[in-house]
C-alpha atoms as a PDB file:
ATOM      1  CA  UNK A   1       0.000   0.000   0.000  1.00  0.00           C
ATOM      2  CA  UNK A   2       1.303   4.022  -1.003  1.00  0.00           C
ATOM      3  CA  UNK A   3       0.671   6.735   1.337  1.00  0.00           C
ATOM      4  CA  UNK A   4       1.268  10.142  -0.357  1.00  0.00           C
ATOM      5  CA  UNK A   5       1.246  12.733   2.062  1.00  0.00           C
ATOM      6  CA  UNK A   6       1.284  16.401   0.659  1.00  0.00           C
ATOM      7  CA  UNK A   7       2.700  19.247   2.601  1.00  0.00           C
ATOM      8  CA  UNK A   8       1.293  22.823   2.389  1.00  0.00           C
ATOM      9  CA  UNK A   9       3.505  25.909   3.598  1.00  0.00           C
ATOM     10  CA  UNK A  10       1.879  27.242   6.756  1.00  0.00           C
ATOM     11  CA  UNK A  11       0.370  30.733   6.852  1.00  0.00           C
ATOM     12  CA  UNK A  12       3.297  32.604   7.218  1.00  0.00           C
ATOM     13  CA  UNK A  13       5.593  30.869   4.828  1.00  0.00           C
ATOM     14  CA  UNK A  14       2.776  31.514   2.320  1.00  0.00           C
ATOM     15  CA  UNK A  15       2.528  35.445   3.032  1.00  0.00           C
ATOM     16  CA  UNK A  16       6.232  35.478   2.841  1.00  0.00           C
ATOM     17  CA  UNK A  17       6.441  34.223  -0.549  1.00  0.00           C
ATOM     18  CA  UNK A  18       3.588  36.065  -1.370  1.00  0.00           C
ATOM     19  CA  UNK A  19       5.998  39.285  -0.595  1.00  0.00           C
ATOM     20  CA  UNK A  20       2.689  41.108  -0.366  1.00  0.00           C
ATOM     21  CA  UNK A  21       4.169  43.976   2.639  1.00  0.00           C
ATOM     22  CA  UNK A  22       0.681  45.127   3.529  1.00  0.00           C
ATOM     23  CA  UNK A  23      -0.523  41.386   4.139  1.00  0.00           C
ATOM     24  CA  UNK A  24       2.541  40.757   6.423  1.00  0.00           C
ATOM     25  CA  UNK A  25       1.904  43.892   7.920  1.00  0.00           C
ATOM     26  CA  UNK A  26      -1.853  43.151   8.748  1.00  0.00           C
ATOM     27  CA  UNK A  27      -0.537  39.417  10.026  1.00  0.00           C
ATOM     28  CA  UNK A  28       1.945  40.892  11.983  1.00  0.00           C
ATOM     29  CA  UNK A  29      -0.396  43.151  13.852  1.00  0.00           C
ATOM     30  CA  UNK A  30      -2.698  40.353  14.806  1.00  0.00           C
ATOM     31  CA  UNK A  31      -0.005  37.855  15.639  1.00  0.00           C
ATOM     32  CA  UNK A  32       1.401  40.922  18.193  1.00  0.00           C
ATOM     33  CA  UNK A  33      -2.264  41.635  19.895  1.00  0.00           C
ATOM     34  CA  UNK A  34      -2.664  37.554  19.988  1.00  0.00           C
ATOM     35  CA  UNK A  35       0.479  37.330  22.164  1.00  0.00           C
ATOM     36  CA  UNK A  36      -0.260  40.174  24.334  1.00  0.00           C
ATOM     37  CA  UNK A  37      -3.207  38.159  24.996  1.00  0.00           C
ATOM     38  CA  UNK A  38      -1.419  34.896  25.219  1.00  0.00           C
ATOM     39  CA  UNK A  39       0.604  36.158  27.903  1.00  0.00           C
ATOM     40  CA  UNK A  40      -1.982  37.539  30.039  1.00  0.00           C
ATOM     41  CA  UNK A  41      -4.071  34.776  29.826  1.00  0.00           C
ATOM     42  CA  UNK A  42      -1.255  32.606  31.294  1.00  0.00           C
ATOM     43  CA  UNK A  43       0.037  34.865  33.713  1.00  0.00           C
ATOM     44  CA  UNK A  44      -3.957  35.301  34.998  1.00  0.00           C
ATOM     45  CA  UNK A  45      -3.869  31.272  34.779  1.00  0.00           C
ATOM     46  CA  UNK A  46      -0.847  30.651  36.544  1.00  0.00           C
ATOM     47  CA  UNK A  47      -2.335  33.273  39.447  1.00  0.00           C
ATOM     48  CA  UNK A  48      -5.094  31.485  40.402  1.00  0.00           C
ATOM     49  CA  UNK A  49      -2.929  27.930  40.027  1.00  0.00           C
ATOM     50  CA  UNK A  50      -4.210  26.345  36.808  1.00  0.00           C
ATOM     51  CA  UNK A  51      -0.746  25.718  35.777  1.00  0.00           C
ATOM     52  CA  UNK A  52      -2.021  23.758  32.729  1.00  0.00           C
ATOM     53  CA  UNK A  53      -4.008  26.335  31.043  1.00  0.00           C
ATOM     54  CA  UNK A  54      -0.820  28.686  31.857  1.00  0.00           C
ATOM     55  CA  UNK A  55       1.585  26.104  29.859  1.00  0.00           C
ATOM     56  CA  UNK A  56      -0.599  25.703  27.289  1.00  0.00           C
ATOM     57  CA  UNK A  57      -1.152  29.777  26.770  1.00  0.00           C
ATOM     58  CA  UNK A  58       2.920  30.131  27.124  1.00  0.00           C
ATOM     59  CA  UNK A  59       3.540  27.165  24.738  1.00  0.00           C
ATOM     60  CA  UNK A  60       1.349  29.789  22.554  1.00  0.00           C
ATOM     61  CA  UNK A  61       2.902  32.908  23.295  1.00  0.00           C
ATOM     62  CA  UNK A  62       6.560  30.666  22.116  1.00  0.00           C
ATOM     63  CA  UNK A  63       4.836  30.071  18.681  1.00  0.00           C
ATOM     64  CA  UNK A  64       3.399  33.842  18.272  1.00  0.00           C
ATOM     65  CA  UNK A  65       6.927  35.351  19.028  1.00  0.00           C
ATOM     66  CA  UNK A  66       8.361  32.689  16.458  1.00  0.00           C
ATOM     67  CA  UNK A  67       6.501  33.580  13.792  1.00  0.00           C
ATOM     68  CA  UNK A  68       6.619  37.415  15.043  1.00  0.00           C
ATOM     69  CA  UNK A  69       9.991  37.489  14.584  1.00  0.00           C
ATOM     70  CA  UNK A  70       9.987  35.857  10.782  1.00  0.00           C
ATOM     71  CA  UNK A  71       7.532  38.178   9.771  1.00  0.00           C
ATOM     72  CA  UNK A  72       9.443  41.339  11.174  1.00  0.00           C
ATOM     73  CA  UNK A  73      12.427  40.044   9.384  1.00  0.00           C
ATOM     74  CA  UNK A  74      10.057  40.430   5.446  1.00  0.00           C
ATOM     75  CA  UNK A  75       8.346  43.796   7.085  1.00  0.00           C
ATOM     76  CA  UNK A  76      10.998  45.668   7.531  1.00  0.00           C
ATOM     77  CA  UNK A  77      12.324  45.467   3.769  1.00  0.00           C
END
């Protein structure tokens, strides 16, 4: 038996490629609010001890500053 699998660029890779500056502009701004957020949602978690929720919002606020930082890297061209 074959198993193809495909694999698709994710989101970011995409707008990269795209080179589209006001797109990566746009996605930037939302990624930045969504990580403000992130991190206050896990600081509130980890403040009333539900350390899981907290872990799970920080292992978020990891992957928003990850693909932050690519994007900043296309915006500021």
């Amino acid at each position: 038996m074959e198993v193809t699998t495909t694999l698709q660029a994710d989101m970011i890779t995409r707008v990269i490629n795209n080179g589209n500056l006001a797109e990566i502009e746009y996605i930037l701004s939302v990624k930045e609010k969504a990580l403000t957020n992130a991190i206050e949602v896990a600081e509130f978690n980890r403040s009333i001890g539900n350390n899981e929720f907290a872990e799970v919002e920080e292992s978020r606020a990891r992957r928003l500053k990850r693909d932050i930082e690519r994007l900043k890297k296309y915006a500021m061209k």
